[in-house]
Protein backbone atom coordinates (compact mmCIF):
# COMPACT_ATOMS: atom_id res chain seq x y z
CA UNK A 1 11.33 0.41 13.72
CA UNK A 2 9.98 -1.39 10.58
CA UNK A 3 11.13 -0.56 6.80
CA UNK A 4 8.92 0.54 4.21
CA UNK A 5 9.24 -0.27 0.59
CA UNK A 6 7.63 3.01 -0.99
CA UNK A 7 7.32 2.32 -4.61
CA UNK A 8 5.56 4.83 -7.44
CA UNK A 9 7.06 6.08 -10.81
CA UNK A 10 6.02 9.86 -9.81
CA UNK A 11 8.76 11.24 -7.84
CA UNK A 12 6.42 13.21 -6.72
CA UNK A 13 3.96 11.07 -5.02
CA UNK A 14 6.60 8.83 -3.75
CA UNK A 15 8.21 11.85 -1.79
CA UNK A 16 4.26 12.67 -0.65
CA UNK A 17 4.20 8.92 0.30
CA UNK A 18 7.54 8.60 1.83
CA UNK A 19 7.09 11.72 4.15
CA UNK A 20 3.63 10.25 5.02
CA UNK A 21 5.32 6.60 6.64
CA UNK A 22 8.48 8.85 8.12
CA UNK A 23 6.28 11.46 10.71
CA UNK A 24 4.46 7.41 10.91
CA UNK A 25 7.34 6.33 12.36
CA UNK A 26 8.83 3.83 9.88
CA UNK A 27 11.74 3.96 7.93
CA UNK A 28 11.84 4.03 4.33
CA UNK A 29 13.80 2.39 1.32
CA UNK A 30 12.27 4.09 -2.40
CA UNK A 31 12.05 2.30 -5.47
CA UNK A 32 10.63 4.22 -9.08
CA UNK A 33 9.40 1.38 -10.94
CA UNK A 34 8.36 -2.54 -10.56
CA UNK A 35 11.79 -4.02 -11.43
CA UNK A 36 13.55 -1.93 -8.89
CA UNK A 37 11.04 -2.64 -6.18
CA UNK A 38 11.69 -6.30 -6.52
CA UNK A 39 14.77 -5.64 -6.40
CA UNK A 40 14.75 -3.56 -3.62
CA UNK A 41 12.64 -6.05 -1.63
CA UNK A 42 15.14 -8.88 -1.97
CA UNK A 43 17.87 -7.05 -1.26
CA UNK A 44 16.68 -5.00 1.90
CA UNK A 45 13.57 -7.50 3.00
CA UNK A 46 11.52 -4.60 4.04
CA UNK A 47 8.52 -5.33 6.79
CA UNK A 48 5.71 -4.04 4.13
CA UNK A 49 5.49 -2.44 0.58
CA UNK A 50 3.56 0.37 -0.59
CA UNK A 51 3.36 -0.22 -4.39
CA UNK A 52 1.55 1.89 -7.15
CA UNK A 53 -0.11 -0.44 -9.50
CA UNK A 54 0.56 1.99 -12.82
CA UNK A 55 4.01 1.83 -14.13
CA UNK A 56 5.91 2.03 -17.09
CA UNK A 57 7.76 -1.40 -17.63
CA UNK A 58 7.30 -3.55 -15.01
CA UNK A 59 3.54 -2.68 -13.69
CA UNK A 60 2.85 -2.69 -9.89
CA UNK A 61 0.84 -6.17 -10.61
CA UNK A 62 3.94 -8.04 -11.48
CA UNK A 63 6.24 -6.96 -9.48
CA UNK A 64 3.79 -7.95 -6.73
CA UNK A 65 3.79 -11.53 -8.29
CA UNK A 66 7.44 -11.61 -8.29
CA UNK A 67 7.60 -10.64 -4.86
CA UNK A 68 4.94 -12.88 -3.83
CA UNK A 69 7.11 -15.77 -5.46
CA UNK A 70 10.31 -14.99 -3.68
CA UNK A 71 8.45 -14.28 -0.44
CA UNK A 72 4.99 -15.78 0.47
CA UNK A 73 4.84 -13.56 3.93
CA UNK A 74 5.55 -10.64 2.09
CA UNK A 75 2.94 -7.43 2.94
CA UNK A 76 1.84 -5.59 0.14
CA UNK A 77 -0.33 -2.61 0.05
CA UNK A 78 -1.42 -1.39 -3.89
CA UNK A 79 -2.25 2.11 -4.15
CA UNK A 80 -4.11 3.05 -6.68
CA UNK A 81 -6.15 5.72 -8.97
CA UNK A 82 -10.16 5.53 -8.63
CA UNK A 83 -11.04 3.00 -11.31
CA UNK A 84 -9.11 0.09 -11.04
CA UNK A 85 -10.97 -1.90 -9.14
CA UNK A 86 -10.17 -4.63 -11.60
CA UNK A 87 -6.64 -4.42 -11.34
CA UNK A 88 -7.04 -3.85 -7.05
CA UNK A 89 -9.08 -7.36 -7.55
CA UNK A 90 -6.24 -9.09 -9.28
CA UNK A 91 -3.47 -7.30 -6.58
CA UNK A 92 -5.84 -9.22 -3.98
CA UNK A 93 -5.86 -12.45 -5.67
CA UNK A 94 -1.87 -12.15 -5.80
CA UNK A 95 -1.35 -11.50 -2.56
CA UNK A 96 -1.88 -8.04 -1.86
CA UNK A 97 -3.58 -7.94 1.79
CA UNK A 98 -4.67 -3.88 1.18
CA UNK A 99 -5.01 -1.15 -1.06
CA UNK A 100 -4.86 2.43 -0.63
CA UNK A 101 -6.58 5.31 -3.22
CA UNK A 102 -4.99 8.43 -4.74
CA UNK A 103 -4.82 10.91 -3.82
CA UNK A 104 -4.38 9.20 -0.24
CA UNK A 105 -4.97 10.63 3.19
CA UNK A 106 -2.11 10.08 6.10
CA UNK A 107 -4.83 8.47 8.35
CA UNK A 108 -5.68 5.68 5.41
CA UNK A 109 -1.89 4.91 4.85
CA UNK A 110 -1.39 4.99 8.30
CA UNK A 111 -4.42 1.88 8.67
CA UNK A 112 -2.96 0.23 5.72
CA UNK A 113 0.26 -0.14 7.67
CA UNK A 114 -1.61 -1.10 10.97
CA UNK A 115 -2.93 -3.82 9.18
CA UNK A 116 -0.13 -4.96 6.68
CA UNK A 117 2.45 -4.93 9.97
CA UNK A 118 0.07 -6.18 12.79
């Protein structure tokens, strides 16, 4: 089964997020902030990402850049709070291929992953 890369700086919606992609059927790796996700991604080369835009240090938006660099097929979904369109525009521009809003459903994270692993 495919890996996802879960990554949020709120332990709490990263557990909500994790359990979501687990009863999906994936596996997960976790990562609590934009360094560690990149991090994360080289070292375990998961099949998609789930990234929170808003972080302390390094922001969702760079680390997608950095993994964008060290992987041009990577799949990235951003999830993000209602009104950041601006900042979901840029994700796009980077690479992102989808974006999911918080506070998510299970059914929307579920067609983010249909789409970021079809």
């Amino acid at each position: 089964m495919a890996t996802v890369l879960v990554v949020d700086d709120s332990s709490f919606m990263r557990m909500r997020c994790v359990s979501t992609v687990k009863e999906l059927g994936y596996d997960t790796v976790e990562a609590g902030d934009g360094a560690e996700a990149i991090q994360t991604y080289k070292d375990q080369k998961p099949a998609a990402v789930l990234m929170d835009i808003t972080m302390p240090g390094t922001d969702g938006l760079q680390a997608l850049k950095e993994i964008m660099a060290f992987d041009g097929n990577a799949r990235v979904a951003m999830v993000t709070a209602m009104g950041q369109q601006s900042m979901v525009m840029e994700a796009m521009k980077s690479g992102a291929k989808d974006f999911v809003v918080k506070p998510f459903e299970p059914d929307r994270v579920k067609a983010a992953l249909t789409k970021l692993l079809a």
